[in-house]
C-alpha atoms as a PDB file:
ATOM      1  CA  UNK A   1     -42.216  60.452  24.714  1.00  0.00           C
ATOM      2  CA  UNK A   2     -38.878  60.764  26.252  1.00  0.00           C
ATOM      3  CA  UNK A   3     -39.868  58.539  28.720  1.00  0.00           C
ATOM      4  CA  UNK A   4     -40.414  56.002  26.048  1.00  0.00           C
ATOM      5  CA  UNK A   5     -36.875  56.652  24.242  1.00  0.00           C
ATOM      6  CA  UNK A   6     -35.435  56.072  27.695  1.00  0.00           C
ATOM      7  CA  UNK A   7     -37.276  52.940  28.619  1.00  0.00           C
ATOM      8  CA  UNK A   8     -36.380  51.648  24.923  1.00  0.00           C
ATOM      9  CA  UNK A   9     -32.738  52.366  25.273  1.00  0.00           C
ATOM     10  CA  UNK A  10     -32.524  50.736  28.606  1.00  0.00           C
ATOM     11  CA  UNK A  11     -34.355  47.408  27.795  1.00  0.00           C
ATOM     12  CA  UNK A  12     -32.244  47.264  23.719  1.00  0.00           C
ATOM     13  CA  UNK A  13     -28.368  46.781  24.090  1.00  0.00           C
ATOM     14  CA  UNK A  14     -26.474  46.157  20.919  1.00  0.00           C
ATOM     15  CA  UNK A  15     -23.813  43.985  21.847  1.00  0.00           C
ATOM     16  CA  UNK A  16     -21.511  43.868  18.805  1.00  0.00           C
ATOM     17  CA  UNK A  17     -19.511  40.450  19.626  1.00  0.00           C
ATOM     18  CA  UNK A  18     -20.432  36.709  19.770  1.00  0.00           C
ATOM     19  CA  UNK A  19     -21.720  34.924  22.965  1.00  0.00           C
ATOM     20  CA  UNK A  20     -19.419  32.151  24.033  1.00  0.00           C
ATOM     21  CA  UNK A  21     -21.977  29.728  23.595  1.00  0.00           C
ATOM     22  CA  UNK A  22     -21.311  31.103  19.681  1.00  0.00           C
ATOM     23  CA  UNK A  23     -17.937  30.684  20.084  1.00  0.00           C
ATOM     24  CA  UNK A  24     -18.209  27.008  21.360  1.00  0.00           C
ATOM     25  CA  UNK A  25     -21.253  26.053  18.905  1.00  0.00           C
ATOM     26  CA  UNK A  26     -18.794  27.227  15.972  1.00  0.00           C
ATOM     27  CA  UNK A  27     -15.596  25.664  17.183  1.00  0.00           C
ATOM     28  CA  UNK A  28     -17.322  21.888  17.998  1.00  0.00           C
ATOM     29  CA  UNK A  29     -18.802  21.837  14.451  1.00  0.00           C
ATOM     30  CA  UNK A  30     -15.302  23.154  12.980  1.00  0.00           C
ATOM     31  CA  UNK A  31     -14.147  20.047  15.046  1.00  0.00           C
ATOM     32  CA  UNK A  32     -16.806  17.705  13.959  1.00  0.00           C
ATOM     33  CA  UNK A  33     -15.669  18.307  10.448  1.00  0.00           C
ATOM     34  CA  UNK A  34     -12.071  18.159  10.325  1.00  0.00           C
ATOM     35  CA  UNK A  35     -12.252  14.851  12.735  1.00  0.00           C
ATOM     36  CA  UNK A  36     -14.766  13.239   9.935  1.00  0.00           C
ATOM     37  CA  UNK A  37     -12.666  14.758   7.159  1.00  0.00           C
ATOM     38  CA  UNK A  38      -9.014  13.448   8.662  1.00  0.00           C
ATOM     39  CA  UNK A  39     -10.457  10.160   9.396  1.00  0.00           C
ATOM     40  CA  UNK A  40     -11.594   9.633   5.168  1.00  0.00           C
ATOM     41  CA  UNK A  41      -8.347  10.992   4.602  1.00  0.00           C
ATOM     42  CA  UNK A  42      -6.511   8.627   6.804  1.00  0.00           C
ATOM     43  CA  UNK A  43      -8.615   5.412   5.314  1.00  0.00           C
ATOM     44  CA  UNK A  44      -7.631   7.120   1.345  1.00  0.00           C
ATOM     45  CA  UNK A  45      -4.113   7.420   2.082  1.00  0.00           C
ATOM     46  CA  UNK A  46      -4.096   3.523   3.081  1.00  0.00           C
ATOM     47  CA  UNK A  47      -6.221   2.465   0.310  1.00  0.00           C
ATOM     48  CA  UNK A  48      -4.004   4.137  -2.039  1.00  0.00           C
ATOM     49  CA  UNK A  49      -0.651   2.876   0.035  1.00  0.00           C
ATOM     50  CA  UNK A  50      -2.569  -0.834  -0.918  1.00  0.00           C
ATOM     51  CA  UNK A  51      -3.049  -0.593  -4.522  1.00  0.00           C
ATOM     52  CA  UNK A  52       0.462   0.947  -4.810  1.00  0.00           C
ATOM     53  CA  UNK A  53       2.115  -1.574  -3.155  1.00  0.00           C
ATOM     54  CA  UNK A  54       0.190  -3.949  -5.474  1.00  0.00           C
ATOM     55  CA  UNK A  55       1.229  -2.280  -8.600  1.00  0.00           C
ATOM     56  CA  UNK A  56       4.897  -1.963  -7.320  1.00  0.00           C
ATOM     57  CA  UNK A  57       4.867  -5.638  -6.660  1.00  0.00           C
ATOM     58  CA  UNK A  58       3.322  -6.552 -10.167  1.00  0.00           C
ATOM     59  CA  UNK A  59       5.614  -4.259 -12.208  1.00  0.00           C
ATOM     60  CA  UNK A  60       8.834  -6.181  -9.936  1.00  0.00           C
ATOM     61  CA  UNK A  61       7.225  -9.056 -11.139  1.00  0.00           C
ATOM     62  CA  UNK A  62       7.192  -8.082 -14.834  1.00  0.00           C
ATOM     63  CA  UNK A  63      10.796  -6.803 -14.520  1.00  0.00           C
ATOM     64  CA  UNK A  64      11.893 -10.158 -13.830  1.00  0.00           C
ATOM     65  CA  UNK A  65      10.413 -11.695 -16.583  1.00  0.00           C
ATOM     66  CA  UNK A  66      11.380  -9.419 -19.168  1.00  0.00           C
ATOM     67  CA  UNK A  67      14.987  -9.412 -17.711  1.00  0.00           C
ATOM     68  CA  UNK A  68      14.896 -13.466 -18.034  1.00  0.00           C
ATOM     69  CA  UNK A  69      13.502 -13.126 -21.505  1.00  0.00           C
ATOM     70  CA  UNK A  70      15.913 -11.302 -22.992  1.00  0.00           C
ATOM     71  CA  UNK A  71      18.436 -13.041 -20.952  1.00  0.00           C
ATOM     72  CA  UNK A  72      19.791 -10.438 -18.424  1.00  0.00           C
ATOM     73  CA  UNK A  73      23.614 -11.402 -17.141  1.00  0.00           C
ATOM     74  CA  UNK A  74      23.227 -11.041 -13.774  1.00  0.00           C
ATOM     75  CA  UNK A  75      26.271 -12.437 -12.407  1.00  0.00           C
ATOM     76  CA  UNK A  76      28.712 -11.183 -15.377  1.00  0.00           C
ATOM     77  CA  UNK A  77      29.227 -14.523 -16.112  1.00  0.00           C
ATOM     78  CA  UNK A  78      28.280 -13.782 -20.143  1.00  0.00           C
ATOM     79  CA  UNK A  79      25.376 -16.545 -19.694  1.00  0.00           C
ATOM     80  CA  UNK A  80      21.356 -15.093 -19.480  1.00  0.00           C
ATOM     81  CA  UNK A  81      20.427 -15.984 -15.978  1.00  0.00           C
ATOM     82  CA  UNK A  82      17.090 -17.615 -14.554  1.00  0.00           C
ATOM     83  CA  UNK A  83      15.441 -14.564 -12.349  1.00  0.00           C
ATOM     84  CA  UNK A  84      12.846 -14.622  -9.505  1.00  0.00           C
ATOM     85  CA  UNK A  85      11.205 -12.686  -7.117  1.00  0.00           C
ATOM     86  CA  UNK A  86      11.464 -13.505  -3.510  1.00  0.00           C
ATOM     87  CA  UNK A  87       8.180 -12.490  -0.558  1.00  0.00           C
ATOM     88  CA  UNK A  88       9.595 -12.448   2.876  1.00  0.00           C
ATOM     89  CA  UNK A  89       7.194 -11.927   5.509  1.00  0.00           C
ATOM     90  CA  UNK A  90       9.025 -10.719   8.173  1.00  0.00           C
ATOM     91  CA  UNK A  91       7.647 -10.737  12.147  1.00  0.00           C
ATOM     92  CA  UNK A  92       9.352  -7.695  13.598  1.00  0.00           C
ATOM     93  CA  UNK A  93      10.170  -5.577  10.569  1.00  0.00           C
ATOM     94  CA  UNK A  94       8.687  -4.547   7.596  1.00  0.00           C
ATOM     95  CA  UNK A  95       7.783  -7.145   4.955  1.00  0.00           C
ATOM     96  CA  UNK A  96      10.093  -7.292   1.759  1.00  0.00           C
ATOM     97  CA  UNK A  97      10.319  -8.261  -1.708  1.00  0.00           C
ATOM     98  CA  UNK A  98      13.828  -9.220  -3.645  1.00  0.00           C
ATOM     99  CA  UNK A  99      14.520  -9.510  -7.103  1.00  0.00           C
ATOM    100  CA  UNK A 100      17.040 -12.332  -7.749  1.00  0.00           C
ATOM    101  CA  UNK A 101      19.019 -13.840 -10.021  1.00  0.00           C
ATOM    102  CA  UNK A 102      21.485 -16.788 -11.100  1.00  0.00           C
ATOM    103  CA  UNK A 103      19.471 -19.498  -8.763  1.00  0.00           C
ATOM    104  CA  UNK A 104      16.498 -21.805  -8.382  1.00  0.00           C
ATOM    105  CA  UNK A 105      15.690 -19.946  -5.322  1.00  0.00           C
ATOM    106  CA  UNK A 106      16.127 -17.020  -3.354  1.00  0.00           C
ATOM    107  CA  UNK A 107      19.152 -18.534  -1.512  1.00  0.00           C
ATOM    108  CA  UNK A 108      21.091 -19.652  -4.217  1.00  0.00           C
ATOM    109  CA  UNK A 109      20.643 -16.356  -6.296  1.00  0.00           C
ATOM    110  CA  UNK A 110      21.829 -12.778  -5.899  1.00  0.00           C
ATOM    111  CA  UNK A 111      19.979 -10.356  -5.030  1.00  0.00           C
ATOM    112  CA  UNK A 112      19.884  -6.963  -7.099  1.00  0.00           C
ATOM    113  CA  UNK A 113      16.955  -5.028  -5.751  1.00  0.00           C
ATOM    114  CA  UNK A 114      14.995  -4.899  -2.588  1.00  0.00           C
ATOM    115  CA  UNK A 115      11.767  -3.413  -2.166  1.00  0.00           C
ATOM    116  CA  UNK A 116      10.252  -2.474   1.321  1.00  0.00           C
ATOM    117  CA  UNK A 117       6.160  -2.523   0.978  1.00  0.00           C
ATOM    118  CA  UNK A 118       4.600   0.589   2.067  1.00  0.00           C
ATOM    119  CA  UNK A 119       3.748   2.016   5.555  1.00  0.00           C
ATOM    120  CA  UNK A 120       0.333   0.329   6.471  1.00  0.00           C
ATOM    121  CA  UNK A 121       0.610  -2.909   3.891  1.00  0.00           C
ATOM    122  CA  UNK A 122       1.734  -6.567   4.804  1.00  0.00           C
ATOM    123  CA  UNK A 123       2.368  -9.815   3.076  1.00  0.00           C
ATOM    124  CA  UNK A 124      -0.272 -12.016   4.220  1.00  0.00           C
ATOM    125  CA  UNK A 125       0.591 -14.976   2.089  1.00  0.00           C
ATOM    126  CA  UNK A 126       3.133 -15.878   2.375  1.00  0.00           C
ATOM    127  CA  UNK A 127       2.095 -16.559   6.296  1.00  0.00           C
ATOM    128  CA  UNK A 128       3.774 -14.695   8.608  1.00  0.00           C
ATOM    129  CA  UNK A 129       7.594 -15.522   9.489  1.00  0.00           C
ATOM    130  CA  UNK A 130       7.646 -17.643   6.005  1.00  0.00           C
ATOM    131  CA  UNK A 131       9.050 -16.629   2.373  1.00  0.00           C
ATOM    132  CA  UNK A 132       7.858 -17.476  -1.267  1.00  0.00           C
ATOM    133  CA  UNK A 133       9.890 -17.243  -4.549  1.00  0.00           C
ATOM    134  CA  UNK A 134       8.307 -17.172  -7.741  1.00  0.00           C
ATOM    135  CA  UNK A 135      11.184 -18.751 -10.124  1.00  0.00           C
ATOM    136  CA  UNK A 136      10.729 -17.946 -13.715  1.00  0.00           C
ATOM    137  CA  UNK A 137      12.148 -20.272 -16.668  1.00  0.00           C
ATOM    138  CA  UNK A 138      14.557 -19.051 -18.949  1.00  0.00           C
ATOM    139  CA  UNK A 139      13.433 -17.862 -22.478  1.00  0.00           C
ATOM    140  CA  UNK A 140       9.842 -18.609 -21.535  1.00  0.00           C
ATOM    141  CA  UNK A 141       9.542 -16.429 -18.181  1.00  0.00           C
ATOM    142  CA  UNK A 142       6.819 -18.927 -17.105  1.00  0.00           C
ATOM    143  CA  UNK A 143       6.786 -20.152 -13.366  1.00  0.00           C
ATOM    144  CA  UNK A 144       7.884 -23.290 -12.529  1.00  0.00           C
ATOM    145  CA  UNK A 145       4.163 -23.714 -10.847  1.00  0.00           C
ATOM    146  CA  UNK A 146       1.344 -21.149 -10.940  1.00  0.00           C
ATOM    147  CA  UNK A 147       1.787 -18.761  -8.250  1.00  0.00           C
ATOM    148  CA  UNK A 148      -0.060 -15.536  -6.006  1.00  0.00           C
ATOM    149  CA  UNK A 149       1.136 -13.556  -3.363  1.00  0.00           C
ATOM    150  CA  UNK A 150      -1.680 -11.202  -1.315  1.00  0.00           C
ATOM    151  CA  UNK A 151      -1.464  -7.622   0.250  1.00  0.00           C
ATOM    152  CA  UNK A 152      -3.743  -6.562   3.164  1.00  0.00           C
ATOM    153  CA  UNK A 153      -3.607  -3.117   5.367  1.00  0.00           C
ATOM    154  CA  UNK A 154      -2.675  -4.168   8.461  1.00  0.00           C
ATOM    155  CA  UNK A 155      -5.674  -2.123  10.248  1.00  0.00           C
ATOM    156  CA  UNK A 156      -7.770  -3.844   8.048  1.00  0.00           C
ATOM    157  CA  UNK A 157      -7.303  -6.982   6.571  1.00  0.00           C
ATOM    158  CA  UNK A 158     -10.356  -7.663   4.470  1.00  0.00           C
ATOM    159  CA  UNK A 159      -9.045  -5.301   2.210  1.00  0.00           C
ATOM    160  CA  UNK A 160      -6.817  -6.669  -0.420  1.00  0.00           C
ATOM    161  CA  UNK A 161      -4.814  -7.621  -3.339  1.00  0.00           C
ATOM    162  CA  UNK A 162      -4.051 -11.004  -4.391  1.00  0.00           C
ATOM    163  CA  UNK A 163      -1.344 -10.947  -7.463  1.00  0.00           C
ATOM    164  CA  UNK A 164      -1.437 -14.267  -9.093  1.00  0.00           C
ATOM    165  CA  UNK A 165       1.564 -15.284 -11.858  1.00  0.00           C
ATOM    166  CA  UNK A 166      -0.475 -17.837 -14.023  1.00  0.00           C
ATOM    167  CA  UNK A 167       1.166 -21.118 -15.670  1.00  0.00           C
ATOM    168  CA  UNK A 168       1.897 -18.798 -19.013  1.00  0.00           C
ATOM    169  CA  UNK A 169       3.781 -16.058 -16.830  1.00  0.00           C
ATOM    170  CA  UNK A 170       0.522 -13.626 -17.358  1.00  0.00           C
ATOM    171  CA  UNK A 171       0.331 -11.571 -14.194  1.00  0.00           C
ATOM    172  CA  UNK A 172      -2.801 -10.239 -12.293  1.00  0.00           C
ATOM    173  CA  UNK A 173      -3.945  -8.511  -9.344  1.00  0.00           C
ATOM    174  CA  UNK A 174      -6.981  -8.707  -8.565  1.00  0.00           C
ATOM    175  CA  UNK A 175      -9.054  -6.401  -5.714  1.00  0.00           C
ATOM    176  CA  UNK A 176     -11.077  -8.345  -2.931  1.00  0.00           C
ATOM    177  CA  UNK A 177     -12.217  -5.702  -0.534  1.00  0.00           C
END
């Protein structure tokens, strides 16, 4: 019978660790799942950078209505000024969008607030190296013409917003992806 015990003991070790082929199983899954989890994370954090960029851009738009419907003096000239919003595509920096006021365009106006779009988001019409102003009338806040401006991802550009300022001055964004 001791002879068993001893045979026994010899053939069962306890080890009380993990293998390294543990180790390495554990870590590449751990890996796996962070790399799949960090890449949805990445793609969320540029999906929401879109539609905030599109919101920003439609609430700048409403701003300059409502300041040219209640006649904002922009210029403290004690006159209610025509306002606009200016899209500036820009090739080497980020893309921008002015509020303006006291001109039929961008270049005759001053400009009272910039707004950089977010990391990740471009202006993709108007083209690139070109600008668009959307002009609104006094006491109406209509456009002179209907008018939309669209924001992409630049990593992918089938996803996007297009805001559109209709004939009345209604504004709408509207999600193509």
């Amino acid at each position: 019978m001791n002879k068993f015990l001893s045979l026994r003991s010899k053939i069962y070790i306890k080890s009380a660790g993990f293998t390294l082929i543990e180790l390495l199983v554990t870590v590449a899954i751990l890996a796996a799942v962070a790399a799949i989890g960090g890449i949805n994370l990445f793609g969320y954090y540029n999906r929401q950078n879109l539609e905030l960029t599109a919101e920003e851009i439609t609430v700048l738009i409403r701003d300059a209505q409502n300041r040219t419907l209640v006649q904002q003096d922009g210029n403290a000239d004690g006159q209610g000024d025509q306002w606009g919003v200016n899209f500036e595509n820009r090739i080497s920096d980020s893309d921008l969008a002015r509020l303006f006021c006291c001109g039929s365009s961008y270049d005759l106006g001053t400009v009272v607030n910039t707004y950089n779009l977010r990391t990740g988001v471009e202006l993709t019409d108007p083209g690139e190296g070109s600008s668009k102003d959307i002009v609104l009338s006094r006491l109406t806040g209509y456009p002179g013409v209907p008018a939309s401006i669209t924001v992409a991802l630049k990593n992918n550009p089938a996803a996007f917003f297009i805001i559109t300022v209709g004939a009345i001055g209604q504004v709408s964004r509207s999600p193509l992806e």
